[in-house]
Protein backbone atom coordinates (compact mmCIF):
# COMPACT_ATOMS: atom_id res chain seq x y z
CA UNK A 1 0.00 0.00 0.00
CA UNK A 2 2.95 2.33 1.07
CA UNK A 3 4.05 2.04 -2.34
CA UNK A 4 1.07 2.39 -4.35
CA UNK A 5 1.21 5.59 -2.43
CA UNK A 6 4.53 6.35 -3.33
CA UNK A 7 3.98 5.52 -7.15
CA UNK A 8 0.87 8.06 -7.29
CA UNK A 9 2.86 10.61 -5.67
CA UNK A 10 5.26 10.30 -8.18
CA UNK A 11 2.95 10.31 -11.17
CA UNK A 12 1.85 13.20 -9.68
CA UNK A 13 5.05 14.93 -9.51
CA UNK A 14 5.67 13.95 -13.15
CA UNK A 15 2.13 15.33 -14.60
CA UNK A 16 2.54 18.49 -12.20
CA UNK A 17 6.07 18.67 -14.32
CA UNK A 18 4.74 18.26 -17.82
CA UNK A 19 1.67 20.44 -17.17
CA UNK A 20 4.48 23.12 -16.70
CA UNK A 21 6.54 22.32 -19.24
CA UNK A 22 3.08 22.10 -21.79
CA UNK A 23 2.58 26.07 -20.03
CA UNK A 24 5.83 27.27 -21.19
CA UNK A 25 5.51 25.47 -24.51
CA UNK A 26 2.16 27.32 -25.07
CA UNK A 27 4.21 30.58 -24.72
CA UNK A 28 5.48 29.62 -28.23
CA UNK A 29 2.23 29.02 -30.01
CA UNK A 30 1.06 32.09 -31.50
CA UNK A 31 -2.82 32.39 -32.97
CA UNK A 32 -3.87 35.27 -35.20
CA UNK A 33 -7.84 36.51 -35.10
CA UNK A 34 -9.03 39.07 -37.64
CA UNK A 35 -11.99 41.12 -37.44
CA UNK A 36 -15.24 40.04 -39.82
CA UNK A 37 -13.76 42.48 -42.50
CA UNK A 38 -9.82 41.79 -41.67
CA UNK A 39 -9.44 45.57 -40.90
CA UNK A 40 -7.51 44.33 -37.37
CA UNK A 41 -5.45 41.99 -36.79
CA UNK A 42 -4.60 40.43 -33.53
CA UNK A 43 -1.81 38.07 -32.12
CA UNK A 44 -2.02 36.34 -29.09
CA UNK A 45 0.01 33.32 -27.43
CA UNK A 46 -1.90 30.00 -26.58
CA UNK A 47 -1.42 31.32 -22.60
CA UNK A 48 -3.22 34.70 -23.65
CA UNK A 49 -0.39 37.17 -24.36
CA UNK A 50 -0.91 39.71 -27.21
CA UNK A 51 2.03 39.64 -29.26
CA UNK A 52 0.88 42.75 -31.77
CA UNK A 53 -1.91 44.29 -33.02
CA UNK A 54 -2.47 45.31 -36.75
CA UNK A 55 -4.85 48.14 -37.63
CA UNK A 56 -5.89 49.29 -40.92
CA UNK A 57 -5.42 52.95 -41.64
CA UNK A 58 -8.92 53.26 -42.69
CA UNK A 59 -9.88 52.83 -39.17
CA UNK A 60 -7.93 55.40 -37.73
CA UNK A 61 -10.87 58.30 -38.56
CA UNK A 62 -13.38 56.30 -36.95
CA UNK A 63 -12.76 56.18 -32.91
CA UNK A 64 -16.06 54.60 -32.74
CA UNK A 65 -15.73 51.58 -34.88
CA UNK A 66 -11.79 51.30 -34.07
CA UNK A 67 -12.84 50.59 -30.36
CA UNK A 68 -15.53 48.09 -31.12
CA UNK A 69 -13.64 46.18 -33.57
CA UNK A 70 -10.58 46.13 -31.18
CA UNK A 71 -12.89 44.90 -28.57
CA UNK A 72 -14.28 41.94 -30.47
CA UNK A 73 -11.29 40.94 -32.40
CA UNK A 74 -9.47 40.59 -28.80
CA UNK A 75 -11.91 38.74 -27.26
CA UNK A 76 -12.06 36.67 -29.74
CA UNK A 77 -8.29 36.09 -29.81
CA UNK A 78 -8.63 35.62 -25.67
CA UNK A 79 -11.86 32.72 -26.44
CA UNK A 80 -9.81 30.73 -28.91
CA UNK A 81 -5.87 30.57 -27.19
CA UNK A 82 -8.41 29.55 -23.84
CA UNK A 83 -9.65 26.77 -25.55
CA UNK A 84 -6.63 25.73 -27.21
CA UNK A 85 -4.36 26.65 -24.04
CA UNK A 86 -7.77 24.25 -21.52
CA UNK A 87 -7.24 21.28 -24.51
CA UNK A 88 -3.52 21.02 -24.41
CA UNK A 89 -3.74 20.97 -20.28
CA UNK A 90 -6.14 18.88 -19.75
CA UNK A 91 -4.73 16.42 -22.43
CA UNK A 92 -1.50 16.71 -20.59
CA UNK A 93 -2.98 16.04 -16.96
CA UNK A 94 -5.62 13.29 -18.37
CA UNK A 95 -2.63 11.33 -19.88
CA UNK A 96 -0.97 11.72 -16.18
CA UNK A 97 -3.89 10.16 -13.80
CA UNK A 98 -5.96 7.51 -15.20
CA UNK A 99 -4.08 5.34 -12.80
CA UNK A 100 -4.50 7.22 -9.88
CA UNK A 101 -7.75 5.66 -8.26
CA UNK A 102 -10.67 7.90 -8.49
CA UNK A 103 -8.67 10.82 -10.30
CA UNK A 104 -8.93 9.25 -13.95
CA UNK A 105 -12.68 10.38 -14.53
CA UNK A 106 -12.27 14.06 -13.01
CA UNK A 107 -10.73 14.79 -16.98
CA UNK A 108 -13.21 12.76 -19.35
């Protein structure tokens, strides 16, 4: 029993370790949303760091639009490096505990 315990705490060490590793790898991935007419263009990391932001000159007379567009086009650069940045994690920690009694099903 003693080492059953052992073996889990050590699988758990290991996913705890590529969980972090996957986090810093994430840093790397970069994901580019445009705005419904492709008048801004946003960067963002997988872990939800904008890299740049690229905005027509068209919109620069229009504070109005400028601002609404930025809003959406972010948010929806922040939506999809979640969902790609939840995936890869949960992937990562799902791989790590199906053996661990009871933990397996907490990721399905």
């Amino acid at each position: 029993m003693f080492g059953d315990m052992m073996g889990m705490m050590g699988k758990l060490k290991e996913t705890q370790e590529k969980v972090e590793a996957t986090k810093q790898r994430l840093h790397t991935v970069l994901l580019e949303e445009k705005s419904s007419d492709d008048l801004i263009a946003v960067t963002i990391t997988a872990n939800r760091t904008i890299k740049s932001i690229a905005i027509d000159d068209s919109l620069l007379n229009d504070k109005e639009q400028l601002e609404d567009l930025l809003i959406s086009t972010i948010n929806k650069a922040i939506a999809t490096a979640t969902k790609i940045s939840e995936a890869e994690l949960a992937a990562v920690a799902k791989e790590g505990m199906p053996n661990i009694p009871g933990m397996g099903s907490l990721f399905k």
